[in-house]
C-alpha atoms as a PDB file:
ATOM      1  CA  UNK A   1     -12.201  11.035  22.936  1.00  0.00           C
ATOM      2  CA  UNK A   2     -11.091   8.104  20.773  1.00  0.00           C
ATOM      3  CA  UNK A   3     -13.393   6.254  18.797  1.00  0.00           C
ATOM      4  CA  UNK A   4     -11.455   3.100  19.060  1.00  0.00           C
ATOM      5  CA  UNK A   5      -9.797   2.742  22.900  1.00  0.00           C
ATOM      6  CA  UNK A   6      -9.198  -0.967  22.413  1.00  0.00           C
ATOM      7  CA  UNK A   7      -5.411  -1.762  22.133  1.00  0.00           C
ATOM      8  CA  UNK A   8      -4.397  -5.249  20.816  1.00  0.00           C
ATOM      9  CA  UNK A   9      -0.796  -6.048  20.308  1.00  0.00           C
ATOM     10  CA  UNK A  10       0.011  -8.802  16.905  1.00  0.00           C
ATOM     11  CA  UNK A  11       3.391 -10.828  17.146  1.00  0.00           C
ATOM     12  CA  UNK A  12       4.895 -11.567  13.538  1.00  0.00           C
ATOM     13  CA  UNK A  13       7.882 -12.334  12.256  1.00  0.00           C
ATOM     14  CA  UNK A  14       9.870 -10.078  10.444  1.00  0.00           C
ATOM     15  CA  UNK A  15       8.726 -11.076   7.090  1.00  0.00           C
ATOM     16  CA  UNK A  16       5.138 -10.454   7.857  1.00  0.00           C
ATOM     17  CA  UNK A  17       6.085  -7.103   9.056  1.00  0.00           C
ATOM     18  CA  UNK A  18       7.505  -6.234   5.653  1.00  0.00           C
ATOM     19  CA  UNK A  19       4.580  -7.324   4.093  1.00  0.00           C
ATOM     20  CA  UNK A  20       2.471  -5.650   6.265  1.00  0.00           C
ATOM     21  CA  UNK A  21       4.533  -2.163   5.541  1.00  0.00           C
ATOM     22  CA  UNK A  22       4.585  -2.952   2.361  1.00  0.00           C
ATOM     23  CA  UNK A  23       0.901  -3.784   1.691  1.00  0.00           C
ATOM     24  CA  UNK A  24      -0.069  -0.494   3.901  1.00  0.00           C
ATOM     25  CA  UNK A  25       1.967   1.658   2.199  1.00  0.00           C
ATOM     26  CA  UNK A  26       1.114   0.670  -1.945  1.00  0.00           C
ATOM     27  CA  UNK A  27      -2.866   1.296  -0.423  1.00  0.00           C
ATOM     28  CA  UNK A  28      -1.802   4.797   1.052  1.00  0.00           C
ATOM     29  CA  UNK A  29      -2.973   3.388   4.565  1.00  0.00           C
ATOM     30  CA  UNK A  30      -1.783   3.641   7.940  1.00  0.00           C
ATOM     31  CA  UNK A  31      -0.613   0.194   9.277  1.00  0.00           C
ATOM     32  CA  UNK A  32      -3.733   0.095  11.547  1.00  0.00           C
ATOM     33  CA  UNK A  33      -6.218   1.462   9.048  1.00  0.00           C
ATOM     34  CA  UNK A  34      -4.897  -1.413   6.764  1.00  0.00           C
ATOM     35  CA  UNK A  35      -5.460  -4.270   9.602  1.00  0.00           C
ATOM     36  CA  UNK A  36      -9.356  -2.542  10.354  1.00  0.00           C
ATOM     37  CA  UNK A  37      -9.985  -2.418   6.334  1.00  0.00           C
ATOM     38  CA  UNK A  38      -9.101  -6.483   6.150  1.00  0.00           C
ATOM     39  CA  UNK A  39     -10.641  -7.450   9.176  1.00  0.00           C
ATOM     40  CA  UNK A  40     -14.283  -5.574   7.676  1.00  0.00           C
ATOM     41  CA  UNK A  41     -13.875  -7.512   5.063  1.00  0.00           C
ATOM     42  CA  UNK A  42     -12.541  -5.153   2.768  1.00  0.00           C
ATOM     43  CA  UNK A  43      -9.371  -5.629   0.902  1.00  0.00           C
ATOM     44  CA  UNK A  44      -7.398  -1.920  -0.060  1.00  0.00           C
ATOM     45  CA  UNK A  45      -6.995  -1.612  -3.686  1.00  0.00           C
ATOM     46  CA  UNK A  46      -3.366  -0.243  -4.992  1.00  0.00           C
ATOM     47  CA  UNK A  47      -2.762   3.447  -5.672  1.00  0.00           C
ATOM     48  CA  UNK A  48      -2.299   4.202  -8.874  1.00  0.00           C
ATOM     49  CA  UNK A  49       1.499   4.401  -9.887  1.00  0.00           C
ATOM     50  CA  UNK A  50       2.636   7.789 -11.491  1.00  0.00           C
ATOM     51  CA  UNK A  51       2.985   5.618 -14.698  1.00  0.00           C
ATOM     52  CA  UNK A  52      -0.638   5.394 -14.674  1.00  0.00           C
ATOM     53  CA  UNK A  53      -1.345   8.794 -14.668  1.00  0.00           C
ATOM     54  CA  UNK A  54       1.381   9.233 -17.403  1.00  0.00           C
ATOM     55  CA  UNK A  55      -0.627   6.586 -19.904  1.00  0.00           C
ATOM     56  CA  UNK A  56      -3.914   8.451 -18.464  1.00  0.00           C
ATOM     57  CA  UNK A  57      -2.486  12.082 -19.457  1.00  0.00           C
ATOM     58  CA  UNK A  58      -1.774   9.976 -23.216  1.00  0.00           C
ATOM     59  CA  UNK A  59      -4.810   8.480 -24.041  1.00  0.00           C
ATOM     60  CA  UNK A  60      -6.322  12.045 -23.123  1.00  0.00           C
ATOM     61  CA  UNK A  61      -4.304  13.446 -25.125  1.00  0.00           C
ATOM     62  CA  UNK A  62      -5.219  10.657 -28.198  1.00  0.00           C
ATOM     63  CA  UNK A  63      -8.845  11.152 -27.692  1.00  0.00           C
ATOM     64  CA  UNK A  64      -8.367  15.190 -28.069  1.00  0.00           C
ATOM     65  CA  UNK A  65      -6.907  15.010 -31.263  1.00  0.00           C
ATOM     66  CA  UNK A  66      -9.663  11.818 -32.503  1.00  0.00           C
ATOM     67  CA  UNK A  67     -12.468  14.181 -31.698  1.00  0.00           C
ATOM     68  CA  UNK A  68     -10.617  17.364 -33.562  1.00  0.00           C
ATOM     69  CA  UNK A  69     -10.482  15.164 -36.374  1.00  0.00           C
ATOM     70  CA  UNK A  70     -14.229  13.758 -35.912  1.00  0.00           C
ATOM     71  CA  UNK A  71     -15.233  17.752 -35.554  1.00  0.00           C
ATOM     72  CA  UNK A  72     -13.084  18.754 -38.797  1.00  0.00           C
ATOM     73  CA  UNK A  73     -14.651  16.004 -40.747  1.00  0.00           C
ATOM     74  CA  UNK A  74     -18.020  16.636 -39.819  1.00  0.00           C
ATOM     75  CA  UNK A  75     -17.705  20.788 -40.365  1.00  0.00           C
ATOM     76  CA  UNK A  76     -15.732  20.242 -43.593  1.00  0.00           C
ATOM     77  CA  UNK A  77     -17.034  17.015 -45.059  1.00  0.00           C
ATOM     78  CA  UNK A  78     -12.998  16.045 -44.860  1.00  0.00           C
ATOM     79  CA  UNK A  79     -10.334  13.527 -43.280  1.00  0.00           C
ATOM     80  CA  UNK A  80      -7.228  14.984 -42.409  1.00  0.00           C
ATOM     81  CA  UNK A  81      -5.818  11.198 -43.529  1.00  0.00           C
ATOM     82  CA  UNK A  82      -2.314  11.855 -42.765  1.00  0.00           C
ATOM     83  CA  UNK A  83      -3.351  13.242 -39.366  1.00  0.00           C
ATOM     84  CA  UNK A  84      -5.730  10.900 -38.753  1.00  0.00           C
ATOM     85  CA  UNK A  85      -3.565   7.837 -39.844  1.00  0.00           C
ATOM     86  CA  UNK A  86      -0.876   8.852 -37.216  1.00  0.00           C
ATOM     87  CA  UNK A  87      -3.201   9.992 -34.449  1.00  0.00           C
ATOM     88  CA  UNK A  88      -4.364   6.095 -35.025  1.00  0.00           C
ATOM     89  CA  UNK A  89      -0.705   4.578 -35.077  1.00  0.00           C
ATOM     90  CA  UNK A  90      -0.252   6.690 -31.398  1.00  0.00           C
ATOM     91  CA  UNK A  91      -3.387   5.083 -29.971  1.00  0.00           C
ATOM     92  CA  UNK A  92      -2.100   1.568 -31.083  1.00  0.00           C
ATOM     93  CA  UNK A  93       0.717   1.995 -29.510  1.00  0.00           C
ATOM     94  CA  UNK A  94      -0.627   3.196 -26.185  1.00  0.00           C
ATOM     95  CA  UNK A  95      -2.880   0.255 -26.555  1.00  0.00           C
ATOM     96  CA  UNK A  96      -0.495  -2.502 -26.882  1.00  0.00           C
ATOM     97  CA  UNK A  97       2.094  -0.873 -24.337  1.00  0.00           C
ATOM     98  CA  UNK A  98      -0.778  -0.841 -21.809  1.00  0.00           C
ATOM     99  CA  UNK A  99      -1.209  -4.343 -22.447  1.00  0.00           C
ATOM    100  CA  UNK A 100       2.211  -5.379 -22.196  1.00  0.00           C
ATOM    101  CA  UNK A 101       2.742  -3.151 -18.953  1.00  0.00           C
ATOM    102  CA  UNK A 102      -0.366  -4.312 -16.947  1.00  0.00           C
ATOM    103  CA  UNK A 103      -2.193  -7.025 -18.400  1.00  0.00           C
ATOM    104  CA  UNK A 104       0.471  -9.134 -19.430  1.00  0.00           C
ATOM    105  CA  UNK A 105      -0.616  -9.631 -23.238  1.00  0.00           C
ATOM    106  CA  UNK A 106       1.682  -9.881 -25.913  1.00  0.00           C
END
């Protein structure tokens, strides 16, 4: 048996439909689930973009090789500073294209 078995039918024009499609989709949301979510008071946040999990899968990959270098230092009582110097220039970079991608800082 349905849990909801109230129909209710929405005129809008076609540029509210879009939106609507659009909105639905970019929250990974049925149409209907999207409507229900908004009218609870609860706005859908985006989905992550692939190019999140890319810059995600970097700064992993940055913080790795910061702790082999904290672990080397501490075992050895040296700094790699070559390594270190460029592991540093790589999170730099991440950092300021992260800013310029999605929090519009330049």
């Amino acid at each position: 048996m349905r849990k909801r078995d109230i129909g209710w039918m929405v005129w809008l024009d076609y540029d509210e439909k879009k939106r609507l499609e659009k909105n639905a989709h970019s929250v990974g949301l049925s149409q209907s689930s999207y409507i229900r979510n908004l009218i609870n008071g609860y706005k859908p946040k985006e989905q992550p973009t692939e190019e999140i999990f890319e810059m995600l899968k970097q700064l992993r990959g940055i913080a790795i090789n910061l702790n082999q270098i904290a672990r080397k230092a501490n075992a050895l009582d040296f700094i790699d500073v070559p390594y270190y110097q460029r592991t540093c220039k790589k999170l730099d970079d991440f950092v300021s294209k992260f800013e310029k991608e999605f929090m519009d800082m330049n």
